[in-house]
C-alpha atoms as a PDB file:
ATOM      1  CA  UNK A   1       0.000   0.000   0.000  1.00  0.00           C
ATOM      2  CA  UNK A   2       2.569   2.594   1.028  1.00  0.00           C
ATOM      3  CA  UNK A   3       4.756   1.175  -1.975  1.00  0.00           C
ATOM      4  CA  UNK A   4       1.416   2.700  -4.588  1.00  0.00           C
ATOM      5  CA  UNK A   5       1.226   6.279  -2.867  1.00  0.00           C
ATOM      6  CA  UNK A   6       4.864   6.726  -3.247  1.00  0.00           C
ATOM      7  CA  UNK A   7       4.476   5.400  -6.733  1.00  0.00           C
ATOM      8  CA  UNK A   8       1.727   7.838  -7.459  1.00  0.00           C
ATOM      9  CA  UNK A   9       3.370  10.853  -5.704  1.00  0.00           C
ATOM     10  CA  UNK A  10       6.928  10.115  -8.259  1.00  0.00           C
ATOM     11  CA  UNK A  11       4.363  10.348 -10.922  1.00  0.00           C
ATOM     12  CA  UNK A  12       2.976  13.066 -10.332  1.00  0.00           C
ATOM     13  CA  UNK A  13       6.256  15.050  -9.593  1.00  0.00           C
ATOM     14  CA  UNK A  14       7.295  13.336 -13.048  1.00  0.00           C
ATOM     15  CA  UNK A  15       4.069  14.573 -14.860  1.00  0.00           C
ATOM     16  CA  UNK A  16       4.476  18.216 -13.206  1.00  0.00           C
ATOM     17  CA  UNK A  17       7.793  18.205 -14.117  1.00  0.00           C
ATOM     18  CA  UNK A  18       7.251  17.289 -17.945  1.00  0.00           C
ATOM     19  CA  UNK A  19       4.869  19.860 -18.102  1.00  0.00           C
ATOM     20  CA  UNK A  20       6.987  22.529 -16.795  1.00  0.00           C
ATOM     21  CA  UNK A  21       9.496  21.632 -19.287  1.00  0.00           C
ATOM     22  CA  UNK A  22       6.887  21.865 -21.882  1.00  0.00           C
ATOM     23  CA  UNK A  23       6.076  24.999 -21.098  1.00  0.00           C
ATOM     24  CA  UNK A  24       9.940  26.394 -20.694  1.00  0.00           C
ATOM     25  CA  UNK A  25      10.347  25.153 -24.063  1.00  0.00           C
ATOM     26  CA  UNK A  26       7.124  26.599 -25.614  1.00  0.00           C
ATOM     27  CA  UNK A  27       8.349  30.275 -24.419  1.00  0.00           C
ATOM     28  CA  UNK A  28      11.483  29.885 -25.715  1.00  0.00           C
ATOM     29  CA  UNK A  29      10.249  29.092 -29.191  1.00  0.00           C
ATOM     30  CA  UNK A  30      10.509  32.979 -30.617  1.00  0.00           C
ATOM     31  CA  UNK A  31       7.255  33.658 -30.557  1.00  0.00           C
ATOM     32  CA  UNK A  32       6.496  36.825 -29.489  1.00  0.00           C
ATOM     33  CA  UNK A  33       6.232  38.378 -26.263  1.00  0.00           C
ATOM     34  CA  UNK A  34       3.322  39.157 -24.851  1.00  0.00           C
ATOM     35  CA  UNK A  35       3.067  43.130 -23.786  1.00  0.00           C
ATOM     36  CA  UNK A  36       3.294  42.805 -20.380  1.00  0.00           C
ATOM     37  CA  UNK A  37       6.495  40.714 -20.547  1.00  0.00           C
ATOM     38  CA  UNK A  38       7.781  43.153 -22.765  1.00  0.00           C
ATOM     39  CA  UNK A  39       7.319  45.836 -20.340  1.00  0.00           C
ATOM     40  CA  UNK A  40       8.513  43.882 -17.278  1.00  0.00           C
ATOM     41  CA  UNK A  41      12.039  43.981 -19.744  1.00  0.00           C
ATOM     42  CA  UNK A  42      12.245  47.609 -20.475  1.00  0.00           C
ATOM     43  CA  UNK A  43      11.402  48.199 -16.735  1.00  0.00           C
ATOM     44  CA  UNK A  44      14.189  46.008 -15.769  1.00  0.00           C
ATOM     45  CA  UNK A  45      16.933  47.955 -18.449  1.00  0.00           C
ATOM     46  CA  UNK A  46      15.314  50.990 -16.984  1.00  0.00           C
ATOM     47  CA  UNK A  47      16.157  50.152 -13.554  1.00  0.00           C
ATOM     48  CA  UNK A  48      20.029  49.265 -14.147  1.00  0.00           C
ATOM     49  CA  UNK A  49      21.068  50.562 -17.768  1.00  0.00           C
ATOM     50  CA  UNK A  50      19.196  53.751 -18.294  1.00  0.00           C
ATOM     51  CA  UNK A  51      22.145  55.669 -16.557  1.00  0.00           C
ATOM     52  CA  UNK A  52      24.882  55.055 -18.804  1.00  0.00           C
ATOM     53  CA  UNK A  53      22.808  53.726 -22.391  1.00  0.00           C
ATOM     54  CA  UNK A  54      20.250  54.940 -24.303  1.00  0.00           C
ATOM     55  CA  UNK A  55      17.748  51.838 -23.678  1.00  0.00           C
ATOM     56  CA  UNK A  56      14.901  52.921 -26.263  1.00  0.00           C
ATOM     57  CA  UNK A  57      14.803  52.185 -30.614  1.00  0.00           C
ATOM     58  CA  UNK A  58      13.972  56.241 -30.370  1.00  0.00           C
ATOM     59  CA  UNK A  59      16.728  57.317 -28.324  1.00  0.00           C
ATOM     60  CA  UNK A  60      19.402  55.728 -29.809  1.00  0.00           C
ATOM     61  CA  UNK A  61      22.135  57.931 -30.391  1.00  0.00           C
ATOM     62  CA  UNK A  62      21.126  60.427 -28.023  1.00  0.00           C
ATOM     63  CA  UNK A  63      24.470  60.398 -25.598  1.00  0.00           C
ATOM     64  CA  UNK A  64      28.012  59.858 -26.033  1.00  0.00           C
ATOM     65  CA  UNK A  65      30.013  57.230 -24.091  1.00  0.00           C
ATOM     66  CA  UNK A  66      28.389  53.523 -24.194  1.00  0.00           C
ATOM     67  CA  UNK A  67      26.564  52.218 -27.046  1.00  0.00           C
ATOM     68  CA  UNK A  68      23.037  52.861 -27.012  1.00  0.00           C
ATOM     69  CA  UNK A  69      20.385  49.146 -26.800  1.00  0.00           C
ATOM     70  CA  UNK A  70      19.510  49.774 -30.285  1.00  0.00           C
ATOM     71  CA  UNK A  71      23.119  49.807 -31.709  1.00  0.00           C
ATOM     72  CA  UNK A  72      24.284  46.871 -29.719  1.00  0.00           C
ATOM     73  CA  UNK A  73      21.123  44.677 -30.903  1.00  0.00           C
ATOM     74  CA  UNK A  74      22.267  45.164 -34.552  1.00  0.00           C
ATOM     75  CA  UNK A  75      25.393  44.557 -34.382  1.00  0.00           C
ATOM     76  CA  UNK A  76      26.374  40.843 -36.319  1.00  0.00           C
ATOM     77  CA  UNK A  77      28.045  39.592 -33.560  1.00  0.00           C
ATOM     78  CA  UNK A  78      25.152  39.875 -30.735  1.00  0.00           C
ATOM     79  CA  UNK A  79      22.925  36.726 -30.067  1.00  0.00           C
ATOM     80  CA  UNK A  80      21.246  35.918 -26.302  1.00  0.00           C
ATOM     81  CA  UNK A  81      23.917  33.714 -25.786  1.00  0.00           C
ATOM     82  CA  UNK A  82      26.748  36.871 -26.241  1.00  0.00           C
ATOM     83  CA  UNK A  83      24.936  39.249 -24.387  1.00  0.00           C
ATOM     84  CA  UNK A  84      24.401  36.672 -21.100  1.00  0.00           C
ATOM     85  CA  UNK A  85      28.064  35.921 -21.239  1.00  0.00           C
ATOM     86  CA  UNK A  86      28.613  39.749 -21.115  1.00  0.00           C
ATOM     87  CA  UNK A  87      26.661  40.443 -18.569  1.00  0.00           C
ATOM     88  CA  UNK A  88      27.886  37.870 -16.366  1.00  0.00           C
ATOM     89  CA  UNK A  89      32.153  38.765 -17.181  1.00  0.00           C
ATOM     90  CA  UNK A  90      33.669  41.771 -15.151  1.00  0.00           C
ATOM     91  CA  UNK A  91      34.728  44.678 -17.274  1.00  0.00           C
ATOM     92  CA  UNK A  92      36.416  47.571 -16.810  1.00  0.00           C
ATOM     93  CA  UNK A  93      34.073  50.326 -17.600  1.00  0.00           C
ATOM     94  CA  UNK A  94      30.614  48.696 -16.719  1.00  0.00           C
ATOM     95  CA  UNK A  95      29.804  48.345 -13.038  1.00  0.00           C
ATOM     96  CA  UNK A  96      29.749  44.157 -12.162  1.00  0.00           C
ATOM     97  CA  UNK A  97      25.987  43.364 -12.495  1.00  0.00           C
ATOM     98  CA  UNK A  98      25.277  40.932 -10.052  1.00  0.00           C
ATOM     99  CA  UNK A  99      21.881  39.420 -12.136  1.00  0.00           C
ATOM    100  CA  UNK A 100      20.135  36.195 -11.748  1.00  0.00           C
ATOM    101  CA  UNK A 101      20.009  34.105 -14.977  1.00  0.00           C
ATOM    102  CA  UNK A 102      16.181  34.654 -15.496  1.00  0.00           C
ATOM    103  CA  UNK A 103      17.212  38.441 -15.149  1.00  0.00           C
ATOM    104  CA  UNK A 104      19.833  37.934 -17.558  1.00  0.00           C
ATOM    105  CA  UNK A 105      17.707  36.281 -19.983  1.00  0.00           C
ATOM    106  CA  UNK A 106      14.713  39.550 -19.845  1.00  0.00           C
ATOM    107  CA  UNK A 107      17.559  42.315 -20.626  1.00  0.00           C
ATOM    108  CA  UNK A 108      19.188  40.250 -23.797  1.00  0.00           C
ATOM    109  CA  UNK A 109      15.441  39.408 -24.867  1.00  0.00           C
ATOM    110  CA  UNK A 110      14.690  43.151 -24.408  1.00  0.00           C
ATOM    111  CA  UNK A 111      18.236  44.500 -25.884  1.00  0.00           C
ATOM    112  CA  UNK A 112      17.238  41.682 -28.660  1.00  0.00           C
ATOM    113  CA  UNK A 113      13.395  43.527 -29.140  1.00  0.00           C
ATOM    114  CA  UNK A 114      15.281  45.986 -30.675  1.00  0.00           C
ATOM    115  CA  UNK A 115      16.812  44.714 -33.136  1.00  0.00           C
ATOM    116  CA  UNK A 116      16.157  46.178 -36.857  1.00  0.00           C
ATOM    117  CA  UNK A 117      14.881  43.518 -39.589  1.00  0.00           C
END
């Protein structure tokens, strides 16, 4: 008897478990994000990048100094994966951003929104 409800319980942590992955891999299938999710992202670049880049498609340009979001989105070289390794790596004129991976992931989707087609 005890040997069935533990049964049960393993697959139902299995079955909750394949679903979450489901759904982790249905967001990450380039669809598009919804508005709100969107917003979250800017909100977040706000909050830690707005003092040194232009963050906006309709401010880029507008300082000197670092490279505005829009500029660094169209350049050749940047993917998700590039921008995650950058903003997890020290450098030398860019405070050390001390981000959780999820975090990481909403700024290079954001900085990625912005990209020209």
């Amino acid at each position: 008897m005890a040997h069935s409800i533990w049964l049960q319980v393993l697959l139902a942590l299995l079955g909750a478990l394949a679903v979450l992955l489901f759904v982790r891999l249905h967001s990450a299938s380039g669809a598009p994000l919804p508005s709100e999710g969107i917003a979250a992202r800017h909100r977040l670049a706000e909050a830690w990048c707005r003092d040194c880049h232009a963050i906006e498609a309709n401010t880029a340009g507008a300082r000197g100094g670092p490279p505005d979001f829009a500029r660094i989105a169209n350049r050749p070289s940047t993917t998700a994966l590039s921008l995650k390794v950058f903003f997890t790596t020290s450098h030398h004129r860019m405070p050390d951003l001390i981000i959780t991976p999820e975090q990481a992931d909403d700024l290079a989707s954001y900085i990625l929104s912005l990209r020209r087609n």
